[in-house]
Protein backbone atom coordinates (compact mmCIF):
# COMPACT_ATOMS: atom_id res chain seq x y z
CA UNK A 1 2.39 6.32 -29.91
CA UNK A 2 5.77 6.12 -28.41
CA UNK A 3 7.03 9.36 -31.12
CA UNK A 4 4.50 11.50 -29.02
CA UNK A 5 5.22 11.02 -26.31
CA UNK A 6 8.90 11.56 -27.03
CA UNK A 7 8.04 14.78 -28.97
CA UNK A 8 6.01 15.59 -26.13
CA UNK A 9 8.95 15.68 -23.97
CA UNK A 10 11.30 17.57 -26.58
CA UNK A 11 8.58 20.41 -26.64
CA UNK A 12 8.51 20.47 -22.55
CA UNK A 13 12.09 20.68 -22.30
CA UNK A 14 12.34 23.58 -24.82
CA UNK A 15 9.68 25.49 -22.56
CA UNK A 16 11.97 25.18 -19.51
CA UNK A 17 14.57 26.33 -21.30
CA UNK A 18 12.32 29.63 -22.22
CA UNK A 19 11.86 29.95 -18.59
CA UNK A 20 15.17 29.45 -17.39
CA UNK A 21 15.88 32.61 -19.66
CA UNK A 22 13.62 34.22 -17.66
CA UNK A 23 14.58 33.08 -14.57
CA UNK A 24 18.48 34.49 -15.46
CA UNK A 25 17.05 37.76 -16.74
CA UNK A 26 14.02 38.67 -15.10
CA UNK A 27 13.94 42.53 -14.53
CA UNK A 28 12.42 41.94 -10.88
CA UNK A 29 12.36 38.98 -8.34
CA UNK A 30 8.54 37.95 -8.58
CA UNK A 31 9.12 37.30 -12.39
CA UNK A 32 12.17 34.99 -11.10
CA UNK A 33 9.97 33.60 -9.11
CA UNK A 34 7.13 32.62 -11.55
CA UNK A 35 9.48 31.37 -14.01
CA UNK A 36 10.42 28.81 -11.27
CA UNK A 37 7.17 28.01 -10.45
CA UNK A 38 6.80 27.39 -14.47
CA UNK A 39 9.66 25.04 -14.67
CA UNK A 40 8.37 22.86 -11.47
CA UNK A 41 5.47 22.42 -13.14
CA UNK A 42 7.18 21.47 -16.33
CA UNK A 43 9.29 19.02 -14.40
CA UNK A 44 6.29 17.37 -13.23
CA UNK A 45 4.72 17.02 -16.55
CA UNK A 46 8.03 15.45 -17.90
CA UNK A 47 7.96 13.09 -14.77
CA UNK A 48 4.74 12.08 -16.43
CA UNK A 49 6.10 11.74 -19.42
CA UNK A 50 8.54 9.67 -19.24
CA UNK A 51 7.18 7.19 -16.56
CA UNK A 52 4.53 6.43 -19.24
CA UNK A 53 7.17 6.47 -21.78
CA UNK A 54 8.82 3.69 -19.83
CA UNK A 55 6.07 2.39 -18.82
CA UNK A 56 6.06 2.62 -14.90
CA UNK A 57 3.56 5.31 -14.52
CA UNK A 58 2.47 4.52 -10.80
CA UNK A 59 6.01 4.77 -9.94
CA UNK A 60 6.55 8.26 -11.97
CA UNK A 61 3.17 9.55 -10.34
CA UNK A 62 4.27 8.98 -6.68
CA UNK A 63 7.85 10.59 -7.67
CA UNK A 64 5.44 13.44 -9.50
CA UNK A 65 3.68 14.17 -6.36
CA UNK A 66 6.62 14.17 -3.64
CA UNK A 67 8.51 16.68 -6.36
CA UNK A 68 5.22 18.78 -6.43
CA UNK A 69 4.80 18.94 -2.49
CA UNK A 70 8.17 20.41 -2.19
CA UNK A 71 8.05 22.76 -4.84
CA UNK A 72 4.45 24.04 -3.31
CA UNK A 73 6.42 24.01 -0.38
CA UNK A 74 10.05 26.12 -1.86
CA UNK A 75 7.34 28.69 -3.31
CA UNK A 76 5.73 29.62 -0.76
CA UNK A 77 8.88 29.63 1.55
CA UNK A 78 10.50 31.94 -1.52
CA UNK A 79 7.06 34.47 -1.93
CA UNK A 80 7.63 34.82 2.16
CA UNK A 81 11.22 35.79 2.23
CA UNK A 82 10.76 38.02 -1.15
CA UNK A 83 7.77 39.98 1.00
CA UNK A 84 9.75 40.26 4.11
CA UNK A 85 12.52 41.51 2.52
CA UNK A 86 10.22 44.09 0.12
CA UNK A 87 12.32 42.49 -3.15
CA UNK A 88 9.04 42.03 -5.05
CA UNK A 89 8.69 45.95 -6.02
C-alpha cells in the first residue's frame, strides 16, 4: 500500500512541475494566477500524502488546512491587485 502512496506523490509532484511551466510562461497574468492556485492545491494533496505515508495524518491535516487558509487568502489578495491594476486583460 505504501508503493501508492509513494507513486501517488511522484505523479503530484510532476503536475506541479506542469504548472510551474505555466506559471513562468503564461501569456497573461490570470493564467499565472491559476497555475498558482493549481500548485496550492497540489501542495495540499501532497501534505496528505505524505502525513499518511508517515503515518501522522491528524498532524498533516491541521498543517493541510493552515496552508489552505493562506493560500485562499494570497489568491484572493493576488485576483484584487491584478483587477485594480487592469493586468488581467
Amino acid at each position: 500500500m505504501s508503493d501508492v502512496f509513494i507513486a501517488a506523490g511522484v505523479a503530484t509532484a510532476a503536475l506541479m512541475a506542469g504548472l510551474l511551466l505555466r506559471i513562468l510562461r503564461g501569456p497573461t497574468a490570470f493564467d499565472r494566477l491559476v497555475a498558482f492556485n493549481g500548485i496550492n492545491t497540489q501542495a495540499i494533496l501532497l501534505l496528505l500524502l505524505i502525513g499518511h505515508h508517515a503515518e501522522r495524518p491528524e498532524l498533516f491535516i491541521d498543517i493541510a488546512y493552515g496552508y489552505a487558509a493562506l493560500s485562499l487568502v494570497g489568491s484572493i489578495t493576488a485576483a484584487k491587485y491584478l483587477k485594480r491594476t487592469d493586468a488581467v486583460g
